[in-house]
PDB file of N, CA and C in Angstrom:
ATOM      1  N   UNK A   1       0.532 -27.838 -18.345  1.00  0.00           N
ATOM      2  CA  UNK A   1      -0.264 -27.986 -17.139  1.00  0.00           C
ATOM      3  C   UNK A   1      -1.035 -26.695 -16.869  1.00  0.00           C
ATOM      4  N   UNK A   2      -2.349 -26.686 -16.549  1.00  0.00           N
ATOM      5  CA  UNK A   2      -3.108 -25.609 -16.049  1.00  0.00           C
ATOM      6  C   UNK A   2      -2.775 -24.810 -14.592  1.00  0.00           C
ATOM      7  N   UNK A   3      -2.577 -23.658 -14.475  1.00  0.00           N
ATOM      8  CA  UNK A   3      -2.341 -22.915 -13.029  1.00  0.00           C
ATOM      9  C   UNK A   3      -2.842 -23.895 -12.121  1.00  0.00           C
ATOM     10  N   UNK A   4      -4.381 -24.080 -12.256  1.00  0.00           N
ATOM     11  CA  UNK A   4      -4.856 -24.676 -11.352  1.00  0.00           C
ATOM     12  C   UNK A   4      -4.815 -26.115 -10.816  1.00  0.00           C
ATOM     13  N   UNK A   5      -3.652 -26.837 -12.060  1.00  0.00           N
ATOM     14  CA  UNK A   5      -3.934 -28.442 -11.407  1.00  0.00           C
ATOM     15  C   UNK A   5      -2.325 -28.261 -10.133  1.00  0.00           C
ATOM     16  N   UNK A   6      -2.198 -27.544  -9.589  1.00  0.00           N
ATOM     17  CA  UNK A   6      -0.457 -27.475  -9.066  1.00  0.00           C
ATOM     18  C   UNK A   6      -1.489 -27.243  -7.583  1.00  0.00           C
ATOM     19  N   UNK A   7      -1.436 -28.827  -7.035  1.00  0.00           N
ATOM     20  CA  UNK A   7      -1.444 -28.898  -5.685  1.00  0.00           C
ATOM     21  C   UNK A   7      -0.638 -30.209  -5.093  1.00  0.00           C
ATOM     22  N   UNK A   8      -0.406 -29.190  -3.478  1.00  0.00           N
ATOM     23  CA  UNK A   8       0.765 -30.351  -3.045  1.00  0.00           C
ATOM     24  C   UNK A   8       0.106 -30.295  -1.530  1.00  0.00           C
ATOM     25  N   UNK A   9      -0.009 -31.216  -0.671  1.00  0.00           N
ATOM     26  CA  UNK A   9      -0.234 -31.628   0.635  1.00  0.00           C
ATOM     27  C   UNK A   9       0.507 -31.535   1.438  1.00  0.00           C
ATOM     28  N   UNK A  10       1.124 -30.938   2.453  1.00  0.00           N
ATOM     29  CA  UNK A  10       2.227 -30.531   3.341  1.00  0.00           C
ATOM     30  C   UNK A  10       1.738 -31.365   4.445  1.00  0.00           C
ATOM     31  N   UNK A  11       3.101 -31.613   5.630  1.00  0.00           N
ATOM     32  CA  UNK A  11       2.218 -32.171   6.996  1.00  0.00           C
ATOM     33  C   UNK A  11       1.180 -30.839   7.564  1.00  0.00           C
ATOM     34  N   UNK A  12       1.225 -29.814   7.010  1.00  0.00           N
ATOM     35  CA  UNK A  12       0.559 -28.508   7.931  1.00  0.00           C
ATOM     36  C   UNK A  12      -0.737 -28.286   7.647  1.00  0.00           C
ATOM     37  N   UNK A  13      -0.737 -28.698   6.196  1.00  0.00           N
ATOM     38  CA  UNK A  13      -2.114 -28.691   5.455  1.00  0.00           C
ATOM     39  C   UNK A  13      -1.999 -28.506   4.323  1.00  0.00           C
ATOM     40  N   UNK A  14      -2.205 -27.388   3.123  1.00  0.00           N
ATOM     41  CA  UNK A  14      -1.843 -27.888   1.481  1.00  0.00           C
ATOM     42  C   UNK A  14      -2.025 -26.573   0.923  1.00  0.00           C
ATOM     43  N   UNK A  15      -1.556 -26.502  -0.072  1.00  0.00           N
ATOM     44  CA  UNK A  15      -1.419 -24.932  -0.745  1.00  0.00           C
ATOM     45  C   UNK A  15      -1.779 -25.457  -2.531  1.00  0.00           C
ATOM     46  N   UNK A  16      -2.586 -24.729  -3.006  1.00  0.00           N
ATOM     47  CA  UNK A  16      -2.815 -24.703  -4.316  1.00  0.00           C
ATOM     48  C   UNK A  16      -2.442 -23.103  -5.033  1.00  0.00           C
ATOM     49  N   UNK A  17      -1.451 -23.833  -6.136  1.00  0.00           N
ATOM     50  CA  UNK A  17      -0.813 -22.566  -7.035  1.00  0.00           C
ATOM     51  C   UNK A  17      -2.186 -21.933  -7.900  1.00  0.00           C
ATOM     52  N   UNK A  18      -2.246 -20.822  -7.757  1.00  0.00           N
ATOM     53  CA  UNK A  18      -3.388 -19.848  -8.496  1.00  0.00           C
ATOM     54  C   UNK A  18      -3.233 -19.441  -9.921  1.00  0.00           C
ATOM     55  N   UNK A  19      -1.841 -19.220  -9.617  1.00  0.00           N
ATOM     56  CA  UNK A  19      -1.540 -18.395 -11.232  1.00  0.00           C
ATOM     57  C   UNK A  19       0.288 -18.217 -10.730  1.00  0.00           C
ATOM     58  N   UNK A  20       0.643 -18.440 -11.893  1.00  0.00           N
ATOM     59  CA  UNK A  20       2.001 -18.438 -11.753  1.00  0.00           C
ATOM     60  C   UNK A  20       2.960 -17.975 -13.126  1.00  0.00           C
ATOM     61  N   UNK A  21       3.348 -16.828 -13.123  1.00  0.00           N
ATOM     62  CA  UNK A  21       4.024 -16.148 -14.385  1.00  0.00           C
ATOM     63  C   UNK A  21       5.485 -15.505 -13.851  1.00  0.00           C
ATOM     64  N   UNK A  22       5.692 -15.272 -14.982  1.00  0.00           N
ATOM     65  CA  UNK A  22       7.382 -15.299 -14.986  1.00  0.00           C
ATOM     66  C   UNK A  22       7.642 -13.951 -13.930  1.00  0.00           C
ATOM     67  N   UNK A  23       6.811 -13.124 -13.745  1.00  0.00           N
ATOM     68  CA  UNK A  23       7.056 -12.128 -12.824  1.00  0.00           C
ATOM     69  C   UNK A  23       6.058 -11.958 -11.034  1.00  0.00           C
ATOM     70  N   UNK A  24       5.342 -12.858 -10.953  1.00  0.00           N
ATOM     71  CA  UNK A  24       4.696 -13.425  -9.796  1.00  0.00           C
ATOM     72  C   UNK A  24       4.146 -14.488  -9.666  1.00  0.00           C
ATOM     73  N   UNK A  25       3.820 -15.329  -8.450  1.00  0.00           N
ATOM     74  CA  UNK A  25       2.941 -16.236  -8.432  1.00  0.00           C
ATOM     75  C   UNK A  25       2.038 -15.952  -7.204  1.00  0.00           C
ATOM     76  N   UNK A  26       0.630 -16.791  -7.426  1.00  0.00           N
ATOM     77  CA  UNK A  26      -0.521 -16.546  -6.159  1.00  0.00           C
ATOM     78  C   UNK A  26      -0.566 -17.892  -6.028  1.00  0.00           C
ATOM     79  N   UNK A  27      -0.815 -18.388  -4.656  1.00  0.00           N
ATOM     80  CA  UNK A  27      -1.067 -19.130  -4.059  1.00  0.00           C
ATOM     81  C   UNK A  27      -2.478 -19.326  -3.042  1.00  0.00           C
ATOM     82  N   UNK A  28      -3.613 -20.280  -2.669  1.00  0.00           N
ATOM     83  CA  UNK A  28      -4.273 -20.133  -1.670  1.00  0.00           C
ATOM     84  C   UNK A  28      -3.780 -21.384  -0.984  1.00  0.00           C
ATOM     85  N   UNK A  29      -3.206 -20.967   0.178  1.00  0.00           N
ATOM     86  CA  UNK A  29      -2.703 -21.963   1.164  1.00  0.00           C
ATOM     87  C   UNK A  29      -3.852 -21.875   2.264  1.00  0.00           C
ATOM     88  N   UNK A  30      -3.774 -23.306   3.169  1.00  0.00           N
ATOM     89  CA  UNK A  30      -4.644 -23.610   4.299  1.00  0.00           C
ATOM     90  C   UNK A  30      -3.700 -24.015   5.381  1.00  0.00           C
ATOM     91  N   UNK A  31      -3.567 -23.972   6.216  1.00  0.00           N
ATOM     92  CA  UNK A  31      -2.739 -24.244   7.551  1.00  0.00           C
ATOM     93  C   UNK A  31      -3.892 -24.525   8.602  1.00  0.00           C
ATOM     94  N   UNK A  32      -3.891 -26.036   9.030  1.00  0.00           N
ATOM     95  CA  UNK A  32      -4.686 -26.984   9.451  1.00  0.00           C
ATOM     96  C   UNK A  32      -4.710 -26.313  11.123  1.00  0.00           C
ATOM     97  N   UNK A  33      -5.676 -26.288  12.106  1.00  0.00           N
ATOM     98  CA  UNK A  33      -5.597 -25.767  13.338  1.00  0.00           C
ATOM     99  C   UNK A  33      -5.102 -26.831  14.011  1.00  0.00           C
ATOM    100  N   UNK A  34      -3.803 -26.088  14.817  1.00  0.00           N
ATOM    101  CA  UNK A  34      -2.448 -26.294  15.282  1.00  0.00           C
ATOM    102  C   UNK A  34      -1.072 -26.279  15.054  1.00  0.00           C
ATOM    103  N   UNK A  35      -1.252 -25.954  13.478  1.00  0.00           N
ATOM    104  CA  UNK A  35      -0.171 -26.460  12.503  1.00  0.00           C
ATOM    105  C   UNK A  35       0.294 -24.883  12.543  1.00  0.00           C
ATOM    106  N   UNK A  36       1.595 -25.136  11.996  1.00  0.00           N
ATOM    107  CA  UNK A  36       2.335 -24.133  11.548  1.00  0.00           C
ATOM    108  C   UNK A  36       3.466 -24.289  10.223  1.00  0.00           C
ATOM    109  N   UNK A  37       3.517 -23.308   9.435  1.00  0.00           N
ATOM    110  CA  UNK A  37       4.689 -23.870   8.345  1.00  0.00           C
ATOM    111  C   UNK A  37       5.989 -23.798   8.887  1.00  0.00           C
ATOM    112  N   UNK A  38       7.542 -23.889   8.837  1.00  0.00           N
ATOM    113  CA  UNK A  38       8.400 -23.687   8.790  1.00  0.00           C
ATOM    114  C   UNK A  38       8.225 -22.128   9.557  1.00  0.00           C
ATOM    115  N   UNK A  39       9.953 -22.050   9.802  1.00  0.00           N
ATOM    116  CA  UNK A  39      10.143 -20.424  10.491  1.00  0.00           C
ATOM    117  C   UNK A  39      11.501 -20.724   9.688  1.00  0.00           C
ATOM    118  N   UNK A  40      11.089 -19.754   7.839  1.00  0.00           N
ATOM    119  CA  UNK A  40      12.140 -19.591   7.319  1.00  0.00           C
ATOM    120  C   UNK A  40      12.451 -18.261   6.814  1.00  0.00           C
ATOM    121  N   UNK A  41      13.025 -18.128   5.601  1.00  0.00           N
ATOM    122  CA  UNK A  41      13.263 -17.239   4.809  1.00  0.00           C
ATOM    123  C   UNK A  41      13.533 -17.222   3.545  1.00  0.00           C
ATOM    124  N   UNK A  42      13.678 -16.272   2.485  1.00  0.00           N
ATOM    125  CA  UNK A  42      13.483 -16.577   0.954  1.00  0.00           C
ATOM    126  C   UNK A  42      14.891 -15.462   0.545  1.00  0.00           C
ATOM    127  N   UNK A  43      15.624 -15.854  -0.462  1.00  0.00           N
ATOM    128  CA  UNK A  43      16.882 -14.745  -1.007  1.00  0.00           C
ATOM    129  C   UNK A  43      16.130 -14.363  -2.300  1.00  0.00           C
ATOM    130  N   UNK A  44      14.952 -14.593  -2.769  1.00  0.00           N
ATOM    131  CA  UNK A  44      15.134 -14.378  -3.918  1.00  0.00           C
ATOM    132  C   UNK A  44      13.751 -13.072  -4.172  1.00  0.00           C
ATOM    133  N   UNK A  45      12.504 -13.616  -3.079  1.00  0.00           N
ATOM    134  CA  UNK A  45      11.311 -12.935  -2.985  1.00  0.00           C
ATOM    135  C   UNK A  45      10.460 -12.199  -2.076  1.00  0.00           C
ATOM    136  N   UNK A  46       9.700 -11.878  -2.079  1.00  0.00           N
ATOM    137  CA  UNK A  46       9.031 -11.172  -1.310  1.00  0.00           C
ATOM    138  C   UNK A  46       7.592 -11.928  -0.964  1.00  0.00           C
ATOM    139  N   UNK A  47       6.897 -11.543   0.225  1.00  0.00           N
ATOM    140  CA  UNK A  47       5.630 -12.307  -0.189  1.00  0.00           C
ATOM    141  C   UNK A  47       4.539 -11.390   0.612  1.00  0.00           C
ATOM    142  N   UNK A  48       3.112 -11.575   0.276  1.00  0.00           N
ATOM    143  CA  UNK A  48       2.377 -10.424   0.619  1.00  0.00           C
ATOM    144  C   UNK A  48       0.960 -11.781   1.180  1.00  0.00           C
ATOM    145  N   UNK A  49       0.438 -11.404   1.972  1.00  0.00           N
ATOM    146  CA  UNK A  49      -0.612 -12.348   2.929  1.00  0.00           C
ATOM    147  C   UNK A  49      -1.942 -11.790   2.835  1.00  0.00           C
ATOM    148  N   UNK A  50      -2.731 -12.474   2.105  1.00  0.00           N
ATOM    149  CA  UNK A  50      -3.997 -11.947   2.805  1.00  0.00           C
ATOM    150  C   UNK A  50      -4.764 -12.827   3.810  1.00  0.00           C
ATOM    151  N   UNK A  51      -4.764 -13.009   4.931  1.00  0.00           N
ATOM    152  CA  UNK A  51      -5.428 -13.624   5.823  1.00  0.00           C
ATOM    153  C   UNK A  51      -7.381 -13.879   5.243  1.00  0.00           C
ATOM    154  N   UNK A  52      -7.730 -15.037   4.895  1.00  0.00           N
ATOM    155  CA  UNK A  52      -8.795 -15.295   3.754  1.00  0.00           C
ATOM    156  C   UNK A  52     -10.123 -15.913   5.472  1.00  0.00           C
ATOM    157  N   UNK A  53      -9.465 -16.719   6.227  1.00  0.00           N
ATOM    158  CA  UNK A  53     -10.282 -17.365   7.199  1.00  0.00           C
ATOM    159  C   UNK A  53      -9.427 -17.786   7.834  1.00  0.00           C
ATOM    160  N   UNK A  54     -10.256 -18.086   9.802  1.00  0.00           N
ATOM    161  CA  UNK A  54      -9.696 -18.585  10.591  1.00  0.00           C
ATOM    162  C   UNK A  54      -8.878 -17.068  11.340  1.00  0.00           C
ATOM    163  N   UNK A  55      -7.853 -17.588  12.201  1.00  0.00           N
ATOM    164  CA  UNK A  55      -7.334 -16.722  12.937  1.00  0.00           C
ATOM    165  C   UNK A  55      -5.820 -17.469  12.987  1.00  0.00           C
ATOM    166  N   UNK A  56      -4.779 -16.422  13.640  1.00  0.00           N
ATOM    167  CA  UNK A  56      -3.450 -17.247  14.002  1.00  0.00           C
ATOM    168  C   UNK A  56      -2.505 -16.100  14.320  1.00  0.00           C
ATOM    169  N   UNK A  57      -1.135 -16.463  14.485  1.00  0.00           N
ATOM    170  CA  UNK A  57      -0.011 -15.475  14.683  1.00  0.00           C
ATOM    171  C   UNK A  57       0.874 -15.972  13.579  1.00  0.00           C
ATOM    172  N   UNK A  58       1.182 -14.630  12.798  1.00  0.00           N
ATOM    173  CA  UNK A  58       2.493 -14.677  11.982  1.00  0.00           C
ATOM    174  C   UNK A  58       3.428 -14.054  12.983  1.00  0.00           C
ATOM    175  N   UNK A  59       4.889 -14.815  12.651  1.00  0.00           N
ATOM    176  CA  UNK A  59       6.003 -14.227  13.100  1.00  0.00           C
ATOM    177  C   UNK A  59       6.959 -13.794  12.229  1.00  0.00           C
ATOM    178  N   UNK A  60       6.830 -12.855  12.208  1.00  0.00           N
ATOM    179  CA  UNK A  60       8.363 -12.096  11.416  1.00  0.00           C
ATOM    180  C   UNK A  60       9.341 -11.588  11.848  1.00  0.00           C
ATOM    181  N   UNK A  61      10.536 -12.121  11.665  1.00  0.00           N
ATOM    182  CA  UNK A  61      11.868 -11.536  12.730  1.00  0.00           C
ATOM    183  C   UNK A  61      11.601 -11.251  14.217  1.00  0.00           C
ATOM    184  N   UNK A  62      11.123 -12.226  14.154  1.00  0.00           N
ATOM    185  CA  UNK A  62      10.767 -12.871  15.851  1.00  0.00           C
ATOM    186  C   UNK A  62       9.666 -12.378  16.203  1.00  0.00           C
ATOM    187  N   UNK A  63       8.744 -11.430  15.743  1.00  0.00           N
ATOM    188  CA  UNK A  63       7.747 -10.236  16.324  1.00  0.00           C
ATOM    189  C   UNK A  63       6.525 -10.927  15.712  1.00  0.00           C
ATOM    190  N   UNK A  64       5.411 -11.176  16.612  1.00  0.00           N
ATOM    191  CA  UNK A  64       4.229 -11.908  16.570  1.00  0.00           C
ATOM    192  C   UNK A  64       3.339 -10.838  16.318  1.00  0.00           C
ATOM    193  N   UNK A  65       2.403 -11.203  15.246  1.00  0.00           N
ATOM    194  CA  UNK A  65       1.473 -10.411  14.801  1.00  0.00           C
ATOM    195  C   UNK A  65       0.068 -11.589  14.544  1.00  0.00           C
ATOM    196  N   UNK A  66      -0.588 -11.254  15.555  1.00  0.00           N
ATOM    197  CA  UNK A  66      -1.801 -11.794  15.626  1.00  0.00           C
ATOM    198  C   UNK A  66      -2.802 -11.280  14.100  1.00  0.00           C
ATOM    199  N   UNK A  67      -3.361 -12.250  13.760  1.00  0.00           N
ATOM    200  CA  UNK A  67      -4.182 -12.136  12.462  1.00  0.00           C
ATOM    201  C   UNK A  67      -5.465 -13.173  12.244  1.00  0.00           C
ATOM    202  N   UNK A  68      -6.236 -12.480  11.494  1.00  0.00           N
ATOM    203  CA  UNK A  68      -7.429 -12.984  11.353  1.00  0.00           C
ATOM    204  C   UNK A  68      -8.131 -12.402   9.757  1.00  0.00           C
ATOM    205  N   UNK A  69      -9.191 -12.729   9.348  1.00  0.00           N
ATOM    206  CA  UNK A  69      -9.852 -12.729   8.064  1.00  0.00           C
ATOM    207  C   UNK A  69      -9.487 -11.090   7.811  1.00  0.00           C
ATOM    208  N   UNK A  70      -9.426 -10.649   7.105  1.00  0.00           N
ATOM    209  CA  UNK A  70      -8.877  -9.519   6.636  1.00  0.00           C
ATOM    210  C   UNK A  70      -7.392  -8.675   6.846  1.00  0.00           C
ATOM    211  N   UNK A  71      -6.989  -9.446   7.556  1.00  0.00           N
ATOM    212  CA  UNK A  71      -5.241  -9.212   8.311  1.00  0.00           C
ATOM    213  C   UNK A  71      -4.494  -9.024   6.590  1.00  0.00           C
ATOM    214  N   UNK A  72      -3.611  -8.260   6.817  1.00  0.00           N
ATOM    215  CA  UNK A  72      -2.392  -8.076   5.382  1.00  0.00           C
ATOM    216  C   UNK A  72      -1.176  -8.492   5.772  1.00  0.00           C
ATOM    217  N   UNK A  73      -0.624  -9.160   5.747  1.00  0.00           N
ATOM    218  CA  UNK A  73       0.994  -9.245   6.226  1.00  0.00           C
ATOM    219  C   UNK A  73       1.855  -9.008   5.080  1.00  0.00           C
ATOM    220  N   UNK A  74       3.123  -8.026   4.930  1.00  0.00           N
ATOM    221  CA  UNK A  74       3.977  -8.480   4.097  1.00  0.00           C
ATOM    222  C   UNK A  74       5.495  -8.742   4.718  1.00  0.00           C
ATOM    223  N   UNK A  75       6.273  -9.892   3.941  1.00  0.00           N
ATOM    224  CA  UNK A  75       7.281 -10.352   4.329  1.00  0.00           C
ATOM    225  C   UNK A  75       8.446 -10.081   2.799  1.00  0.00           C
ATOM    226  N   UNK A  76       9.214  -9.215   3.568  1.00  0.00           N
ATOM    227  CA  UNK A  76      10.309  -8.661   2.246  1.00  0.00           C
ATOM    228  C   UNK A  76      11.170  -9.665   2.210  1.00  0.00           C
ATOM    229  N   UNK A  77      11.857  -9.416   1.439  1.00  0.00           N
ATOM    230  CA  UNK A  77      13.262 -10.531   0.781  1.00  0.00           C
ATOM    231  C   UNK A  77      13.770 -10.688   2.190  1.00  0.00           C
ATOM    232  N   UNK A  78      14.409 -11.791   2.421  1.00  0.00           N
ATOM    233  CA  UNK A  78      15.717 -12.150   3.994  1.00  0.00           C
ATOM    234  C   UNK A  78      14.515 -12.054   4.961  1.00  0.00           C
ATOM    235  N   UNK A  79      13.380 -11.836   5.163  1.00  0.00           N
ATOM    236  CA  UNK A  79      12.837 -11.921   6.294  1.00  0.00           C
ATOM    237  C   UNK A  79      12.655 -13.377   6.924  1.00  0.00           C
ATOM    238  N   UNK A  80      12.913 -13.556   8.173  1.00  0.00           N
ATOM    239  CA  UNK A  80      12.699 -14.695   8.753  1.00  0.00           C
ATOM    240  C   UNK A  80      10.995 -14.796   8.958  1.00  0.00           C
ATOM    241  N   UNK A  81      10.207 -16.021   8.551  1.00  0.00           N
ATOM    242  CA  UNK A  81       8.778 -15.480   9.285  1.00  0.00           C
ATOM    243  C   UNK A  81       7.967 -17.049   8.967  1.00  0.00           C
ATOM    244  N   UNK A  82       7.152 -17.461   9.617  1.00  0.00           N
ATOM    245  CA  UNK A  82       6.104 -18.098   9.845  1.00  0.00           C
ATOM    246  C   UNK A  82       5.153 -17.820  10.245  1.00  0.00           C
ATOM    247  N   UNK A  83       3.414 -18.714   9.971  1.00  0.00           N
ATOM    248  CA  UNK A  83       2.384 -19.045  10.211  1.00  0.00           C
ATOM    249  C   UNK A  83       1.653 -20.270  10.912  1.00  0.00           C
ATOM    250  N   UNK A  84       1.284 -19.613  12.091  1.00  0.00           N
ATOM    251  CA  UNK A  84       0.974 -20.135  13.375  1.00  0.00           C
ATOM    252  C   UNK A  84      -0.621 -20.529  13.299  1.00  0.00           C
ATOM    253  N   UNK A  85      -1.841 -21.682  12.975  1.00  0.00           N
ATOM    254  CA  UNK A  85      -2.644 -21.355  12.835  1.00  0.00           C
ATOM    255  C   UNK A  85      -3.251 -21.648  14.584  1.00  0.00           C
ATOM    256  N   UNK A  86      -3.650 -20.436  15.433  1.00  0.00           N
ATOM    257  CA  UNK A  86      -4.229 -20.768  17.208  1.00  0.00           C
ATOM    258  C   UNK A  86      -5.599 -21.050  16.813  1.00  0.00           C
ATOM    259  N   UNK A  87      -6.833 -21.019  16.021  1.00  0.00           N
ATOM    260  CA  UNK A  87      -7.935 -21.663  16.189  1.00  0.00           C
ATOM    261  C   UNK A  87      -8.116 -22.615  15.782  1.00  0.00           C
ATOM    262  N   UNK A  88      -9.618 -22.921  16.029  1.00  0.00           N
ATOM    263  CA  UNK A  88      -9.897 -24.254  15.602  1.00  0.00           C
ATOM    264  C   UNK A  88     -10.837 -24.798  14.318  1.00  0.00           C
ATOM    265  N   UNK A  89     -10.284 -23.540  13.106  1.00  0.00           N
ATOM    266  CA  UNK A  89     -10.906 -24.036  12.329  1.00  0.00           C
ATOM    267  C   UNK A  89      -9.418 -24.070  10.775  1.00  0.00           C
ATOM    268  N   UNK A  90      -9.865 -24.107  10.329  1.00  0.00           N
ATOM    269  CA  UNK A  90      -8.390 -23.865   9.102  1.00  0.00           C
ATOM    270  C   UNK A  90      -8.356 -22.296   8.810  1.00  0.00           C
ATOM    271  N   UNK A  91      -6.889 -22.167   9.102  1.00  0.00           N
ATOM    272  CA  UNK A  91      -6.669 -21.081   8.330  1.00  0.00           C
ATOM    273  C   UNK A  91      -6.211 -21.033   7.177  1.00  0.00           C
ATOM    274  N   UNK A  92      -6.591 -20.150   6.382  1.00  0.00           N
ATOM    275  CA  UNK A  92      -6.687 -20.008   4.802  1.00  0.00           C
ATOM    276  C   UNK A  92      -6.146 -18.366   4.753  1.00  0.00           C
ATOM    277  N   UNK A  93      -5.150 -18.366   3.336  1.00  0.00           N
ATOM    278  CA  UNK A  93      -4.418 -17.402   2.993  1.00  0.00           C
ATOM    279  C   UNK A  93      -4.099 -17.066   2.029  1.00  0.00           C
ATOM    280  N   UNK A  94      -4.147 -16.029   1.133  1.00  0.00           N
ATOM    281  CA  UNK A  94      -4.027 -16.219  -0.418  1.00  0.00           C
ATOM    282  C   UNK A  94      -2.272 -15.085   0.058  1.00  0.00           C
ATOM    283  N   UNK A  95      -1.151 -16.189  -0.990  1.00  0.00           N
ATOM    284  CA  UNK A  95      -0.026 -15.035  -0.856  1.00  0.00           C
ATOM    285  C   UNK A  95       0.252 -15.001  -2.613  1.00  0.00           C
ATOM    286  N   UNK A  96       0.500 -13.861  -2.640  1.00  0.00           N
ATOM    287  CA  UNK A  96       1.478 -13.279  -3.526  1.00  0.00           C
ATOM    288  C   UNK A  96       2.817 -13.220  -3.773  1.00  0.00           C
ATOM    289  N   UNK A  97       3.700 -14.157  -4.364  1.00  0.00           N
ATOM    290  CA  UNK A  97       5.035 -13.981  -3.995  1.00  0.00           C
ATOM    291  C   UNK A  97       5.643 -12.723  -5.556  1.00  0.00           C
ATOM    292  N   UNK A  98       6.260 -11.601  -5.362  1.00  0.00           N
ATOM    293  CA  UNK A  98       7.162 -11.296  -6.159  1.00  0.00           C
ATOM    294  C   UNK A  98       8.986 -11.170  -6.072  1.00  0.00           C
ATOM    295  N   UNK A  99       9.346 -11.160  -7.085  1.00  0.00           N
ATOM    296  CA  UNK A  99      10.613 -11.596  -7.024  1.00  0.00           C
ATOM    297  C   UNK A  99      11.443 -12.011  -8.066  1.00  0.00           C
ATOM    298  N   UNK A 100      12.724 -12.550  -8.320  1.00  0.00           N
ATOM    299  CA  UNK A 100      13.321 -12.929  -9.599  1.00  0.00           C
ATOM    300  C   UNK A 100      13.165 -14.596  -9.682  1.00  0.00           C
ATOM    301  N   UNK A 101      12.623 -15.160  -8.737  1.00  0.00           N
ATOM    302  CA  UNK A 101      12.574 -16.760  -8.582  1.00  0.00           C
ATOM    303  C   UNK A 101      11.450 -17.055  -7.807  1.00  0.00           C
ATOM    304  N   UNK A 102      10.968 -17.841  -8.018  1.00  0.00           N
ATOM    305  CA  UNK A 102       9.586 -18.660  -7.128  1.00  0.00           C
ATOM    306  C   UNK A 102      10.006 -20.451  -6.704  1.00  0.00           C
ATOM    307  N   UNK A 103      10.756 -21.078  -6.552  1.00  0.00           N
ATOM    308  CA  UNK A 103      10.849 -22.194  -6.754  1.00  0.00           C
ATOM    309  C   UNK A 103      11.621 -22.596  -5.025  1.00  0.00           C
ATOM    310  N   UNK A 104      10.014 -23.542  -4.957  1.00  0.00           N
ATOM    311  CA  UNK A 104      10.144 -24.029  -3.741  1.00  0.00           C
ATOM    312  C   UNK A 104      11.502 -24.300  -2.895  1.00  0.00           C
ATOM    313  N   UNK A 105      13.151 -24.644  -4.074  1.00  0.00           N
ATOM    314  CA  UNK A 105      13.996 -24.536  -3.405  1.00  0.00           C
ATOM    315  C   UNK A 105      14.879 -23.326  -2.642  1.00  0.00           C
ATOM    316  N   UNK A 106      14.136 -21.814  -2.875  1.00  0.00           N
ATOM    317  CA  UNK A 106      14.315 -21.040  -2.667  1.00  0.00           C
ATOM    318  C   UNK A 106      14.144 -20.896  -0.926  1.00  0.00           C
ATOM    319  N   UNK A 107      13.569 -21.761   0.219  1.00  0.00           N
ATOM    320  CA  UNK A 107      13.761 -21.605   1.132  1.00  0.00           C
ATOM    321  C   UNK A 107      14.616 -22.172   2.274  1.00  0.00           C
ATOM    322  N   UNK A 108      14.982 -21.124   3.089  1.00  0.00           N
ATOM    323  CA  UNK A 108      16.168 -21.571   3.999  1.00  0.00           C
ATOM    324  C   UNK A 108      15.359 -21.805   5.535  1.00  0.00           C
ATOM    325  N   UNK A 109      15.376 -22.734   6.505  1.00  0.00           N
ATOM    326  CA  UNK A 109      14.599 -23.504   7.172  1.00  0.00           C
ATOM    327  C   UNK A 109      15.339 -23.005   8.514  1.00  0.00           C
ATOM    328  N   UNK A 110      14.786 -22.431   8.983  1.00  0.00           N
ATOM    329  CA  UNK A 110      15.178 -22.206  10.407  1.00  0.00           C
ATOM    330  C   UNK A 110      15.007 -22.755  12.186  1.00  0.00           C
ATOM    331  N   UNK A 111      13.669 -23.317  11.660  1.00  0.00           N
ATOM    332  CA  UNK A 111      13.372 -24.613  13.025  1.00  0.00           C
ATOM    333  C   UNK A 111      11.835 -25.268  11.549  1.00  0.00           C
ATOM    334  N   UNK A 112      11.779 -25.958  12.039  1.00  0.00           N
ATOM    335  CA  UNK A 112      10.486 -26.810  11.364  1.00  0.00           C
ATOM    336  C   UNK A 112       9.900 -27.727  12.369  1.00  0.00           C
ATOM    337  N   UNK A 113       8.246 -28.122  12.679  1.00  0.00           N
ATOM    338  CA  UNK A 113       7.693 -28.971  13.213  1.00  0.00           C
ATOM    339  C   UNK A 113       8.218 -30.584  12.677  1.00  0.00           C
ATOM    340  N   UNK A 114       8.539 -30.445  11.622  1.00  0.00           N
ATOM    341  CA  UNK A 114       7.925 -31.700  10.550  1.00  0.00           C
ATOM    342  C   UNK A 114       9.988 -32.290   9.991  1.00  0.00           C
ATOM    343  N   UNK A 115      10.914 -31.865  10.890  1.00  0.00           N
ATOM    344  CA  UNK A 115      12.357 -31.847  10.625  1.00  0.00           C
ATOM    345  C   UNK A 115      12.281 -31.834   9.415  1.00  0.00           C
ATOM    346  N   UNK A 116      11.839 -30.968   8.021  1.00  0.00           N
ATOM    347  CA  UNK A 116      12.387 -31.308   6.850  1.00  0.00           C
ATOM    348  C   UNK A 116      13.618 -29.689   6.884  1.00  0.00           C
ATOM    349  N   UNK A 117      14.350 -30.372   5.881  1.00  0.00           N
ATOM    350  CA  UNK A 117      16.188 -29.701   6.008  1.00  0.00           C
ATOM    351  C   UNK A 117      15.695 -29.121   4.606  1.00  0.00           C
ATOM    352  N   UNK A 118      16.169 -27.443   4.061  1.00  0.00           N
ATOM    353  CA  UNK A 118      16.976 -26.642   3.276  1.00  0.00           C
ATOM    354  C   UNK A 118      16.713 -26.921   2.398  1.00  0.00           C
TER     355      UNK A 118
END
């Protein structure tokens, strides 16, 4: 399969895999205005944000950090954190995850809009 055919549709909005190798993967995710992903955490990775379009609040270990097109966020291993999109257009985000694992079952779910479990 090509990097680029790895897309999946979330209720929040949809993330397409960029490039994905045994020692990182990139992602450009969109988070639909209103939506938010999960408020979880990862044991295995790290992840690094570039805020691409749109505006919103990330939360990390409870602490709200307002962001917009050039915003950086990074979220280390065990961090609790979500993406809040407050305008009204899509927000768009390219992340970087590094780490010893990338695999979507790697997250632990702490409240969710959309009740999906662990």
């Amino acid at each position: 399969m090509n990097d680029l055919e790895k897309f999946e549709k979330r209720p929040w909005g949809e993330f397409h895999v960029l490039l994905s190798r045994d020692h990182f993967k990139t992602k450009w995710i969109t988070v639909q205005s209103g939506h938010q992903l999960s408020y979880q955490s990862h044991s295995q990775r790290e992840e690094h944000w570039v805020i691409v379009r749109g505006t919103g609040v990330v939360i990390v270990n409870e602490v709200d950090h307002p962001v917009q097109a050039g915003s950086y966020i990074h979220i280390k291993v065990q961090d609790k954190h979500r993406i809040k999109n407050t305008g009204s257009e899509p927000l768009e985000f390219v992340e970087v995850q590094l780490g010893s694992y990338f695999g979507e079952d790697d997250i632990v779910r702490y409240a969710d809009d959309y009740r999906r479990k662990s």
